[in-house]
PDB file of N, CA and C in Angstrom:
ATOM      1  N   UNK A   1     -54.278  -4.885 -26.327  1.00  0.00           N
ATOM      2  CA  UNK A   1     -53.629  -3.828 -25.572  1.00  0.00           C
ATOM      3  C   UNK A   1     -53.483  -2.599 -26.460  1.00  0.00           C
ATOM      4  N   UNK A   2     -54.113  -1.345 -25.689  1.00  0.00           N
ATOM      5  CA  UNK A   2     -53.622  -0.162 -26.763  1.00  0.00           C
ATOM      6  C   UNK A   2     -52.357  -0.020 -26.498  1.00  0.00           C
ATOM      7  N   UNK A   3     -51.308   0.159 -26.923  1.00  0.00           N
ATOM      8  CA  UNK A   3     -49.599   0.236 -27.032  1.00  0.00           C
ATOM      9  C   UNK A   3     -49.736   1.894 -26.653  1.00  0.00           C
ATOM     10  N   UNK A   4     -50.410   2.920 -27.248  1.00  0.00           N
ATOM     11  CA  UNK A   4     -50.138   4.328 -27.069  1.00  0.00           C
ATOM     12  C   UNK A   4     -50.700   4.319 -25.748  1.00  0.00           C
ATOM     13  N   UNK A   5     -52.090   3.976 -25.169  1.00  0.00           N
ATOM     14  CA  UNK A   5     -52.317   4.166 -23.740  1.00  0.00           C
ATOM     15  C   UNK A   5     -51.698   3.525 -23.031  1.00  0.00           C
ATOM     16  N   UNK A   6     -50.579   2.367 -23.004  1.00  0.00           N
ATOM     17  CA  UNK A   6     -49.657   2.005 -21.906  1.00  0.00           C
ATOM     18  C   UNK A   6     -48.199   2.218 -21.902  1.00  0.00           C
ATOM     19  N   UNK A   7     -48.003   3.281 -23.097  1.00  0.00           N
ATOM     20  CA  UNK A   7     -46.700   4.297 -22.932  1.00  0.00           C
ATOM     21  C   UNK A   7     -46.784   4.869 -21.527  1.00  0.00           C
ATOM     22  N   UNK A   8     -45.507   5.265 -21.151  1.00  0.00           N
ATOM     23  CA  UNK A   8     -45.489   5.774 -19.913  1.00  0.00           C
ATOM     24  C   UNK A   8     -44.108   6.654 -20.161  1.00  0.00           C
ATOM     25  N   UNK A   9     -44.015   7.813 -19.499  1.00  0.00           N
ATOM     26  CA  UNK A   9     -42.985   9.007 -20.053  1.00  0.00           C
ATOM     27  C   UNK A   9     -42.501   9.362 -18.791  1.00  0.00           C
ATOM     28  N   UNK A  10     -41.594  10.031 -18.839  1.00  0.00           N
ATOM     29  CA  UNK A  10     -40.821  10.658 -17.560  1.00  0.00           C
ATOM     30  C   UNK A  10     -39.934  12.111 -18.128  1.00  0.00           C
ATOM     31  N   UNK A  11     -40.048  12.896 -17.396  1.00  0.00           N
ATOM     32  CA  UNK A  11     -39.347  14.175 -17.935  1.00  0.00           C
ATOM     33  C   UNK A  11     -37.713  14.093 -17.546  1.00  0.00           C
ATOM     34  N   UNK A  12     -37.301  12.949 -16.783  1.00  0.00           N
ATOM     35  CA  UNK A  12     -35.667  12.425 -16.145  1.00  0.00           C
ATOM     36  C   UNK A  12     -35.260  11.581 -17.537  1.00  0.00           C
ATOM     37  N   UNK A  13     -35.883  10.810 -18.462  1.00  0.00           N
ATOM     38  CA  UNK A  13     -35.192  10.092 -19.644  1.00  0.00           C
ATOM     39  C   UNK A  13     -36.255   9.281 -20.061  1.00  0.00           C
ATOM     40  N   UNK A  14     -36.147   8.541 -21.138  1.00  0.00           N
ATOM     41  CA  UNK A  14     -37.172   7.854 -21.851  1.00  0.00           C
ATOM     42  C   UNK A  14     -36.618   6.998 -20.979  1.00  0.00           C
ATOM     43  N   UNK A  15     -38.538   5.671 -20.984  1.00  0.00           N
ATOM     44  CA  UNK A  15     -38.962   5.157 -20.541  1.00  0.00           C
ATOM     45  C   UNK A  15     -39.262   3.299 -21.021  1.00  0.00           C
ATOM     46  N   UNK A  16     -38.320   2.634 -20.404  1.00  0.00           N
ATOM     47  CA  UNK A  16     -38.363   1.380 -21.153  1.00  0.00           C
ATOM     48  C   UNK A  16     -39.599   0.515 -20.564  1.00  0.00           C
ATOM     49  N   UNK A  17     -40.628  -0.124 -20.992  1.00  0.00           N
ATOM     50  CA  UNK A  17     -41.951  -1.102 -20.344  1.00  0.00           C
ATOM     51  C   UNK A  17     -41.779  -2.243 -21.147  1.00  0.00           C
ATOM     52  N   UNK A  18     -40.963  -3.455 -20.314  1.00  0.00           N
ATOM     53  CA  UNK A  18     -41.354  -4.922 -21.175  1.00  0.00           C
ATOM     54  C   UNK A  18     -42.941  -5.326 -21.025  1.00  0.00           C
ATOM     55  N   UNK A  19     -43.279  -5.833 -22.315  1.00  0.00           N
ATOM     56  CA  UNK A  19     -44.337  -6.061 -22.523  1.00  0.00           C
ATOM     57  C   UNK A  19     -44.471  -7.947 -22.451  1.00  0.00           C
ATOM     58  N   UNK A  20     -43.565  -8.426 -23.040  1.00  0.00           N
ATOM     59  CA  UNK A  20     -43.868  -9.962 -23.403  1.00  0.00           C
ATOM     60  C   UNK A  20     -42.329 -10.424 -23.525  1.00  0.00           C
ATOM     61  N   UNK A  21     -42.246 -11.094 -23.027  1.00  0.00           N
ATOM     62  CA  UNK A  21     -41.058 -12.141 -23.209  1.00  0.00           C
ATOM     63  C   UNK A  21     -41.369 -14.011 -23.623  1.00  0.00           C
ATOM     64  N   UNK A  22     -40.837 -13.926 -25.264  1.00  0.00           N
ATOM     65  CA  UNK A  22     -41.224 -15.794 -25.462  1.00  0.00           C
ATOM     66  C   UNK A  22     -39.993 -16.147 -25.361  1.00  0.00           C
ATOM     67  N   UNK A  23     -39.595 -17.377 -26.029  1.00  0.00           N
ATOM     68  CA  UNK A  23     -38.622 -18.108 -26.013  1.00  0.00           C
ATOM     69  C   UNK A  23     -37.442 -17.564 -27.060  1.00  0.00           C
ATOM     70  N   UNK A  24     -37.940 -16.787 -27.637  1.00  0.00           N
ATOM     71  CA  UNK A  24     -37.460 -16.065 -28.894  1.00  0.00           C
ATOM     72  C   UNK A  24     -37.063 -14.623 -28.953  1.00  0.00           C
ATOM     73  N   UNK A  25     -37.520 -13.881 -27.962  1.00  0.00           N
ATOM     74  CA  UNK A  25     -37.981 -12.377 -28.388  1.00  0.00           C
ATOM     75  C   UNK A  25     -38.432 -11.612 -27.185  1.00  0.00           C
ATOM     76  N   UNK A  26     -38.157 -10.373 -27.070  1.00  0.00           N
ATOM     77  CA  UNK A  26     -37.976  -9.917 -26.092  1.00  0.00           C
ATOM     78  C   UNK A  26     -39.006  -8.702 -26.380  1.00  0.00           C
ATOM     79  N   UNK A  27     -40.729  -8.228 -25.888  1.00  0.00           N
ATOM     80  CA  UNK A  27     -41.495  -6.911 -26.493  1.00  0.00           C
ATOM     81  C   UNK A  27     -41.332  -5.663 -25.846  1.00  0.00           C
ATOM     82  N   UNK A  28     -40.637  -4.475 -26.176  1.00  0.00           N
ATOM     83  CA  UNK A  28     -40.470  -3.690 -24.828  1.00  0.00           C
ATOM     84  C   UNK A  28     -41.304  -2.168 -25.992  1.00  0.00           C
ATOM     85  N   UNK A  29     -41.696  -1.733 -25.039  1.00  0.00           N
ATOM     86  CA  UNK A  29     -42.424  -0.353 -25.298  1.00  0.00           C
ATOM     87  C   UNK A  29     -41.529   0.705 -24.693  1.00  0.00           C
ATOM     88  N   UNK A  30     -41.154   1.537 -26.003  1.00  0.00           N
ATOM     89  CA  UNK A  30     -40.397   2.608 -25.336  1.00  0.00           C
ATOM     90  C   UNK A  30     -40.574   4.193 -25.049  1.00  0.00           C
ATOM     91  N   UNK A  31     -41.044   4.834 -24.087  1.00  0.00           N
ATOM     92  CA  UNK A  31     -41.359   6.271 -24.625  1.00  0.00           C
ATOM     93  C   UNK A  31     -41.106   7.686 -24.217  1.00  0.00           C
ATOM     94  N   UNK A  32     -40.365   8.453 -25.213  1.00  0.00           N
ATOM     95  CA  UNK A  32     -39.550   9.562 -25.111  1.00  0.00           C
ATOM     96  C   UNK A  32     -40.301  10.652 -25.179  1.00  0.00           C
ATOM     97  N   UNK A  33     -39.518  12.033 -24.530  1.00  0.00           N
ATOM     98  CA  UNK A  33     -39.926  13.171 -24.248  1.00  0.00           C
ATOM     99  C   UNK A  33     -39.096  14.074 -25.630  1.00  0.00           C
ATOM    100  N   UNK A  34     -39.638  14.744 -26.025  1.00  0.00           N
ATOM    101  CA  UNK A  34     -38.881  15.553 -26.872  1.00  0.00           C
ATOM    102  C   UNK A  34     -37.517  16.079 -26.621  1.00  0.00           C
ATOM    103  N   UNK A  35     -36.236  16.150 -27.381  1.00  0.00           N
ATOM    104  CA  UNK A  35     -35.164  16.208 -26.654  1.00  0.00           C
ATOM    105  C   UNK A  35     -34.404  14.824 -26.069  1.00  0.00           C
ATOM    106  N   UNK A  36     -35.226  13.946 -25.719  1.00  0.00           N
ATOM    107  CA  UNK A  36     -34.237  13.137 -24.895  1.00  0.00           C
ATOM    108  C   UNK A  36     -33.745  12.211 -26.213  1.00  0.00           C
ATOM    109  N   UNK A  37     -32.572  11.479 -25.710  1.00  0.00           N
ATOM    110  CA  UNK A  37     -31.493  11.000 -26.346  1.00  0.00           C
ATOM    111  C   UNK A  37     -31.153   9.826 -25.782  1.00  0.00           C
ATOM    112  N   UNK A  38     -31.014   8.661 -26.650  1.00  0.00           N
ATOM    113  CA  UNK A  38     -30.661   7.042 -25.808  1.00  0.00           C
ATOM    114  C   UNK A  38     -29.152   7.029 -26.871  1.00  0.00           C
ATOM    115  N   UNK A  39     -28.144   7.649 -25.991  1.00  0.00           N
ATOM    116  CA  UNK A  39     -26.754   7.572 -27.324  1.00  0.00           C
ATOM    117  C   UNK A  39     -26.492   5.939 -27.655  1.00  0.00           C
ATOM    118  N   UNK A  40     -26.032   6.324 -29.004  1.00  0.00           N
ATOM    119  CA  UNK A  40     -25.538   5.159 -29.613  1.00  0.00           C
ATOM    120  C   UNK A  40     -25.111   4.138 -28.758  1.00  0.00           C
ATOM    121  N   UNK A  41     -25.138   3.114 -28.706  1.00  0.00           N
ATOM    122  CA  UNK A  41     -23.975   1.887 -27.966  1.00  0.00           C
ATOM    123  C   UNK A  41     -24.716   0.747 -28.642  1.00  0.00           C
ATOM    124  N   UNK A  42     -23.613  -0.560 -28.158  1.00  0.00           N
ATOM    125  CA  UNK A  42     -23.721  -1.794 -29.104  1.00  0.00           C
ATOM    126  C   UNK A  42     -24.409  -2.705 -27.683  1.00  0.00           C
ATOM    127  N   UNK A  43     -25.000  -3.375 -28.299  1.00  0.00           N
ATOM    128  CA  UNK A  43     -25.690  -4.465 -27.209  1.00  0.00           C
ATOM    129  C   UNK A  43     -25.443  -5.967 -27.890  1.00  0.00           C
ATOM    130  N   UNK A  44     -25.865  -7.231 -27.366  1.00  0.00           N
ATOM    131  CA  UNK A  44     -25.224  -8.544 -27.688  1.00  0.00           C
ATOM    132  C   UNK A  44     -26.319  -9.229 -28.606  1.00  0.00           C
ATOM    133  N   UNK A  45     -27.569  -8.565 -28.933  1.00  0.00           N
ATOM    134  CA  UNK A  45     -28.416  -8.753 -29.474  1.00  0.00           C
ATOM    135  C   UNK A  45     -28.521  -7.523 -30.868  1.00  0.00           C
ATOM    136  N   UNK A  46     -29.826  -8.643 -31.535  1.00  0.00           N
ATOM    137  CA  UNK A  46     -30.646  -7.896 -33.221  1.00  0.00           C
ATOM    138  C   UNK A  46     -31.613  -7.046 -32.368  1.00  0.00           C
ATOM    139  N   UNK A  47     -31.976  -5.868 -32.971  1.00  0.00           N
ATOM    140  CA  UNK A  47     -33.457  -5.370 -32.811  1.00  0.00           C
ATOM    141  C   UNK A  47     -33.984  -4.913 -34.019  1.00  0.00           C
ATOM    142  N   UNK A  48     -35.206  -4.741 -33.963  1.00  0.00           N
ATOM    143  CA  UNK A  48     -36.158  -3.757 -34.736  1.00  0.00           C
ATOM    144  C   UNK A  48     -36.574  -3.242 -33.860  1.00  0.00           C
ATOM    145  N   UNK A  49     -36.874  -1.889 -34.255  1.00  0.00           N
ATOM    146  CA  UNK A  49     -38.006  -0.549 -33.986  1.00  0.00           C
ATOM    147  C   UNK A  49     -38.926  -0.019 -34.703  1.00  0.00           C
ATOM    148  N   UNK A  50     -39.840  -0.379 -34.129  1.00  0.00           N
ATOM    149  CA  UNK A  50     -41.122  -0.086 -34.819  1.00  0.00           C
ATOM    150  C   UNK A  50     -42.027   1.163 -34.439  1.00  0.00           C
ATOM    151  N   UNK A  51     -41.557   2.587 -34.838  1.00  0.00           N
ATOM    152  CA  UNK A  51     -42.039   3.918 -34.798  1.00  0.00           C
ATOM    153  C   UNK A  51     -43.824   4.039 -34.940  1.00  0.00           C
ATOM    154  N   UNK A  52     -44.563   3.890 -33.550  1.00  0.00           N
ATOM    155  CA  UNK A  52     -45.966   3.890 -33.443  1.00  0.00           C
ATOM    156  C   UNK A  52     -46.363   5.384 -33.746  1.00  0.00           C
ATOM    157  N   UNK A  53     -45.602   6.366 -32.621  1.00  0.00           N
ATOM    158  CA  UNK A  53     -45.950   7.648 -32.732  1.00  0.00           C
ATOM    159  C   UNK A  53     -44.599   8.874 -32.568  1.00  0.00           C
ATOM    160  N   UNK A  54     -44.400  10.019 -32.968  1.00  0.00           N
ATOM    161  CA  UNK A  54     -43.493  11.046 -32.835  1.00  0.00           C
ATOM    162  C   UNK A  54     -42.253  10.735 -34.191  1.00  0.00           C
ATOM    163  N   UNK A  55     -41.451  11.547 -34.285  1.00  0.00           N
ATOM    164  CA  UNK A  55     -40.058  11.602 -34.766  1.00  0.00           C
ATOM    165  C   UNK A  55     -39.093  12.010 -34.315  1.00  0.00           C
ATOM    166  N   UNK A  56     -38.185  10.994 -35.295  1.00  0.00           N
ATOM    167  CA  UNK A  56     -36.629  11.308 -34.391  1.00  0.00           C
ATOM    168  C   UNK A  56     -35.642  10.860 -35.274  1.00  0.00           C
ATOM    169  N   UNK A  57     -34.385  10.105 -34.583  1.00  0.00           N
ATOM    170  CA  UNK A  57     -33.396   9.590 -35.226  1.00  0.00           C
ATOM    171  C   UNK A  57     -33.293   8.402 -34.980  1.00  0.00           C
ATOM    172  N   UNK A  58     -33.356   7.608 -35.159  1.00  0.00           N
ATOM    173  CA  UNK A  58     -32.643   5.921 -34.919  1.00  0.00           C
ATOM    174  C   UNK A  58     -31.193   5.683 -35.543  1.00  0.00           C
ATOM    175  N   UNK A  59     -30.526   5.851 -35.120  1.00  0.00           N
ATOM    176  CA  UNK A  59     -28.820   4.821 -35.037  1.00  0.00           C
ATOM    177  C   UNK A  59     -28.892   3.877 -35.229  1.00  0.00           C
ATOM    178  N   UNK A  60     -28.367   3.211 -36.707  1.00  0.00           N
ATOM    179  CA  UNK A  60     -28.510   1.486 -36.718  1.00  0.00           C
ATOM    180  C   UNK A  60     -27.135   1.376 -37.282  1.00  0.00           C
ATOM    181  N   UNK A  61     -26.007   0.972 -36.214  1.00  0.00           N
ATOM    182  CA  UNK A  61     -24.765   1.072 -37.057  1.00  0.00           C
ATOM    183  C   UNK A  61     -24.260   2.154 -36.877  1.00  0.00           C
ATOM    184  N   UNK A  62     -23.848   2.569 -38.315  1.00  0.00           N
ATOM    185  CA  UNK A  62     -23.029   4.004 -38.303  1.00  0.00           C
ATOM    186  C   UNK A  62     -23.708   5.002 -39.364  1.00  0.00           C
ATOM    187  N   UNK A  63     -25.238   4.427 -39.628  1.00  0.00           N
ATOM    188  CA  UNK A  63     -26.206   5.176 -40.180  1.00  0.00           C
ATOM    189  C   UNK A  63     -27.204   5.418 -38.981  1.00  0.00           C
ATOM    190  N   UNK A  64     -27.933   7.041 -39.505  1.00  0.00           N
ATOM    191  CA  UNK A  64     -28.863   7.379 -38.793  1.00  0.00           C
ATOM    192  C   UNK A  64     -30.192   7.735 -39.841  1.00  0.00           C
ATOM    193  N   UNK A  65     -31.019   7.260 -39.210  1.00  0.00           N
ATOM    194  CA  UNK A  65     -32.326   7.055 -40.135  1.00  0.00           C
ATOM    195  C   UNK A  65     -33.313   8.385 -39.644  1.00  0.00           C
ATOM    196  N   UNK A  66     -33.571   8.894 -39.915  1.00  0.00           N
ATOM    197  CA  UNK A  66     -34.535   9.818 -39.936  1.00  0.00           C
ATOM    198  C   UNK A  66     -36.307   9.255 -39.884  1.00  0.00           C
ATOM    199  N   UNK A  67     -36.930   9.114 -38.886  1.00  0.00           N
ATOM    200  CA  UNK A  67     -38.247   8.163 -38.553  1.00  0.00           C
ATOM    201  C   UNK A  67     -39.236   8.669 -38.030  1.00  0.00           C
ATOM    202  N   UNK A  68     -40.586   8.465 -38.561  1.00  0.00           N
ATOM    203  CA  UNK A  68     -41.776   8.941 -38.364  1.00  0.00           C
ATOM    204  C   UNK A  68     -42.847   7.697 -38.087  1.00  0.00           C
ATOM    205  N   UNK A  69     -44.035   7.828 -37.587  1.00  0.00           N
ATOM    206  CA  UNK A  69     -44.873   6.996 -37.314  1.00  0.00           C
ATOM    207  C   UNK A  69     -44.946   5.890 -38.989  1.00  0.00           C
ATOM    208  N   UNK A  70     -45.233   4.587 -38.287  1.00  0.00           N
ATOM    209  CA  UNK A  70     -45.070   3.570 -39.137  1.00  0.00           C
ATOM    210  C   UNK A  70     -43.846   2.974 -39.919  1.00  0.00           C
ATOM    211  N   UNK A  71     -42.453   3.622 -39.288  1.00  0.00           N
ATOM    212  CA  UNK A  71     -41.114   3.555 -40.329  1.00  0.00           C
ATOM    213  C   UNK A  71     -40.486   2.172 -39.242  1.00  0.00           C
ATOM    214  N   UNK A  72     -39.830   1.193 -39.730  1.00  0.00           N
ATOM    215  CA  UNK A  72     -39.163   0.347 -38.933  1.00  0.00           C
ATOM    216  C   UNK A  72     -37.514   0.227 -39.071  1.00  0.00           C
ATOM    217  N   UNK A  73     -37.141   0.409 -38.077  1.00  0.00           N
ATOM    218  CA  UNK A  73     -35.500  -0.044 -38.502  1.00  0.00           C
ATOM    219  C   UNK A  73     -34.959  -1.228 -37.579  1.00  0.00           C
ATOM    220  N   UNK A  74     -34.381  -1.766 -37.985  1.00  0.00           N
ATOM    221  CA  UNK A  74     -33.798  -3.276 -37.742  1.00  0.00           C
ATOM    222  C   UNK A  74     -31.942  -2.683 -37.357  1.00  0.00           C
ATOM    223  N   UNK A  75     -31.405  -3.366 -36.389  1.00  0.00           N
ATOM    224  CA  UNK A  75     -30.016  -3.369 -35.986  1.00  0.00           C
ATOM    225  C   UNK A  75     -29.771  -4.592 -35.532  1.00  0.00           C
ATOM    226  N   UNK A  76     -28.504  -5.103 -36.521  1.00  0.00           N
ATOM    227  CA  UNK A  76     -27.611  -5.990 -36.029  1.00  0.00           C
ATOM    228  C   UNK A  76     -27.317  -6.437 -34.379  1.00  0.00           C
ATOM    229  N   UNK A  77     -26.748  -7.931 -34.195  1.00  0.00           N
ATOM    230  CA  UNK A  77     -26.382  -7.920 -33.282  1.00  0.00           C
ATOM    231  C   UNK A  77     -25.035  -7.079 -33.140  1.00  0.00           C
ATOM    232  N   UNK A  78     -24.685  -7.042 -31.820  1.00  0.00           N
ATOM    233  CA  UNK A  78     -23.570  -5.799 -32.047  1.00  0.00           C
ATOM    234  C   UNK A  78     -23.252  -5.187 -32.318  1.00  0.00           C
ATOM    235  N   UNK A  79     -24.383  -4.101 -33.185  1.00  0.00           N
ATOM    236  CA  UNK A  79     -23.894  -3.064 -34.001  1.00  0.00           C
ATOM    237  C   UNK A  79     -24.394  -2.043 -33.212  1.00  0.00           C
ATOM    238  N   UNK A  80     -24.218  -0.533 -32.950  1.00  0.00           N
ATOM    239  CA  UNK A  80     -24.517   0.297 -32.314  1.00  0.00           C
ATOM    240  C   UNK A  80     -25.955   0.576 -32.541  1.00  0.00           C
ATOM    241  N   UNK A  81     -26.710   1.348 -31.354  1.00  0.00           N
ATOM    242  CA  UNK A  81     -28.159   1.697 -31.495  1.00  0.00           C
ATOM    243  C   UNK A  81     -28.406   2.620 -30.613  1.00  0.00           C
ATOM    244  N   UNK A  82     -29.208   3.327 -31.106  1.00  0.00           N
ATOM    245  CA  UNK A  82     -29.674   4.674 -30.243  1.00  0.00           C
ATOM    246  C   UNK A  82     -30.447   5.393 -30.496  1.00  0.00           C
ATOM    247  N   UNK A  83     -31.589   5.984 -30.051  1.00  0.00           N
ATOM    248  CA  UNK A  83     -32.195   6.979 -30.250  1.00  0.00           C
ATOM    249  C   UNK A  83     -32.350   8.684 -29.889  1.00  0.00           C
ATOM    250  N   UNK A  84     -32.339   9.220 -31.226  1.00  0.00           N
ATOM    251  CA  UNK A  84     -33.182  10.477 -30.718  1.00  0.00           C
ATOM    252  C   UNK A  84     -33.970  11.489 -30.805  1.00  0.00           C
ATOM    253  N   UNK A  85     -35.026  11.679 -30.113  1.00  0.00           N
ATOM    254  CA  UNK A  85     -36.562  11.887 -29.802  1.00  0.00           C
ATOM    255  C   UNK A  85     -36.320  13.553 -30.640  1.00  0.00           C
ATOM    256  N   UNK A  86     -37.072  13.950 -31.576  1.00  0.00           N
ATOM    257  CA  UNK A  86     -37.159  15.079 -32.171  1.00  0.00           C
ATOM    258  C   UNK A  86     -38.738  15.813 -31.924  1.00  0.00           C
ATOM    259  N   UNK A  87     -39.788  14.803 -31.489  1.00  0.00           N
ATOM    260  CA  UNK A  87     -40.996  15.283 -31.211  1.00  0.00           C
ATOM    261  C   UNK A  87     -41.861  13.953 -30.657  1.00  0.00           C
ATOM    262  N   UNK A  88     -41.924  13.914 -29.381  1.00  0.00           N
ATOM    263  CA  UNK A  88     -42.219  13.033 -28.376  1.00  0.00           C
ATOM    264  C   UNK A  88     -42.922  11.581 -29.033  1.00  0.00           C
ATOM    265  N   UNK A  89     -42.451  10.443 -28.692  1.00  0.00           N
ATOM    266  CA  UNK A  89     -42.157   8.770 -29.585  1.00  0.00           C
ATOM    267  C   UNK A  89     -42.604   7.921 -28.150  1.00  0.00           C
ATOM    268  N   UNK A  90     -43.018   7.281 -29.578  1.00  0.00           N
ATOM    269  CA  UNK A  90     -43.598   5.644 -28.659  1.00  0.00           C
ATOM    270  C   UNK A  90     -42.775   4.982 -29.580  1.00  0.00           C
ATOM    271  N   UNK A  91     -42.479   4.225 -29.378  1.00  0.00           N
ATOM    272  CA  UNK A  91     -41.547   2.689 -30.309  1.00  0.00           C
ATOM    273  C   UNK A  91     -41.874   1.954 -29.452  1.00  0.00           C
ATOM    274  N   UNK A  92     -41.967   0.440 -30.465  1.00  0.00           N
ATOM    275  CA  UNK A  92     -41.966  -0.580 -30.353  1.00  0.00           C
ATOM    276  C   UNK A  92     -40.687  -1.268 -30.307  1.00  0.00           C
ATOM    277  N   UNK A  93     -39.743  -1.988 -29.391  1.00  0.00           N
ATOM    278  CA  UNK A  93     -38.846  -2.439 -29.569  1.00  0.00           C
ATOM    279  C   UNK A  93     -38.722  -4.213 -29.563  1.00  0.00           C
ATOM    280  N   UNK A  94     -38.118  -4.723 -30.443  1.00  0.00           N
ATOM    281  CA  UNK A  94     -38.537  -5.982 -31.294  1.00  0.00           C
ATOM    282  C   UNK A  94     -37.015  -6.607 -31.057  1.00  0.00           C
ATOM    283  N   UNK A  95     -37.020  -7.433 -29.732  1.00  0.00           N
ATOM    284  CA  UNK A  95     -35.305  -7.720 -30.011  1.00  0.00           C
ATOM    285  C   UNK A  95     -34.865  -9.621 -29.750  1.00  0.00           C
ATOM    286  N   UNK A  96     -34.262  -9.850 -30.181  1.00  0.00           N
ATOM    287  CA  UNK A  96     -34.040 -11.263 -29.749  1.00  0.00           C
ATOM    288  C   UNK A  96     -33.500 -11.746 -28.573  1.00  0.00           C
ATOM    289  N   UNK A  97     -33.931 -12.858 -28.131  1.00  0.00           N
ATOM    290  CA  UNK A  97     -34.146 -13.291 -26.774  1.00  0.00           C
ATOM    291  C   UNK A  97     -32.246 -13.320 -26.373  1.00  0.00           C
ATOM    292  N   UNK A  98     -31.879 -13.472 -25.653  1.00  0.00           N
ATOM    293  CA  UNK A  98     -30.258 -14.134 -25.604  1.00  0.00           C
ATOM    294  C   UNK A  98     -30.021 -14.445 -23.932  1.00  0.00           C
TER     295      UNK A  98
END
């Protein structure tokens, strides 16, 4: 599967596409418009993000990472997460099953 040709965007908010669900893990493709913003909040699950294309910010916690193509950041279960899109992003989102 090309991951960049089955991004899908919307000019109303970034765009979540599950890809694969195992017994373990949850694959979702995510992809933002420049400007848009997924604010911080805590969810009951771990993730990683895996930055395919664009930059932005990732929220992991109560740090914000500064991210470009190929950078990964990992968040706790329950710890806050969020993104935001500084020049239009594909991510990979990498989260555990629950």
């Amino acid at each position: 599967m090309d991951l960049l040709s089955a991004t899908e965007f919307s000019p109303t908010g970034p765009v979540k596409k599950d890809l694969m669900k195992t017994a373990g893990s949850n694959i979702v493709l995510v992809g933002l418009e420049t400007g848009q913003v997924i604010p911080p909040h805590p969810e009951p699950y771990a993730v990683v993000f895996v930055v395919l294309q664009g930059e932005g910010i990732i929220t992991a916690g109560s740090v914000e990472h500064p991210v470009k193509p190929q950078h990964l950041v990992s968040v706790k279960k329950d710890e806050n997460r969020g993104i935001r899109c500084t020049q239009r992003m594909v991510l990979l989102g990498i989260r555990e099953d629950v």
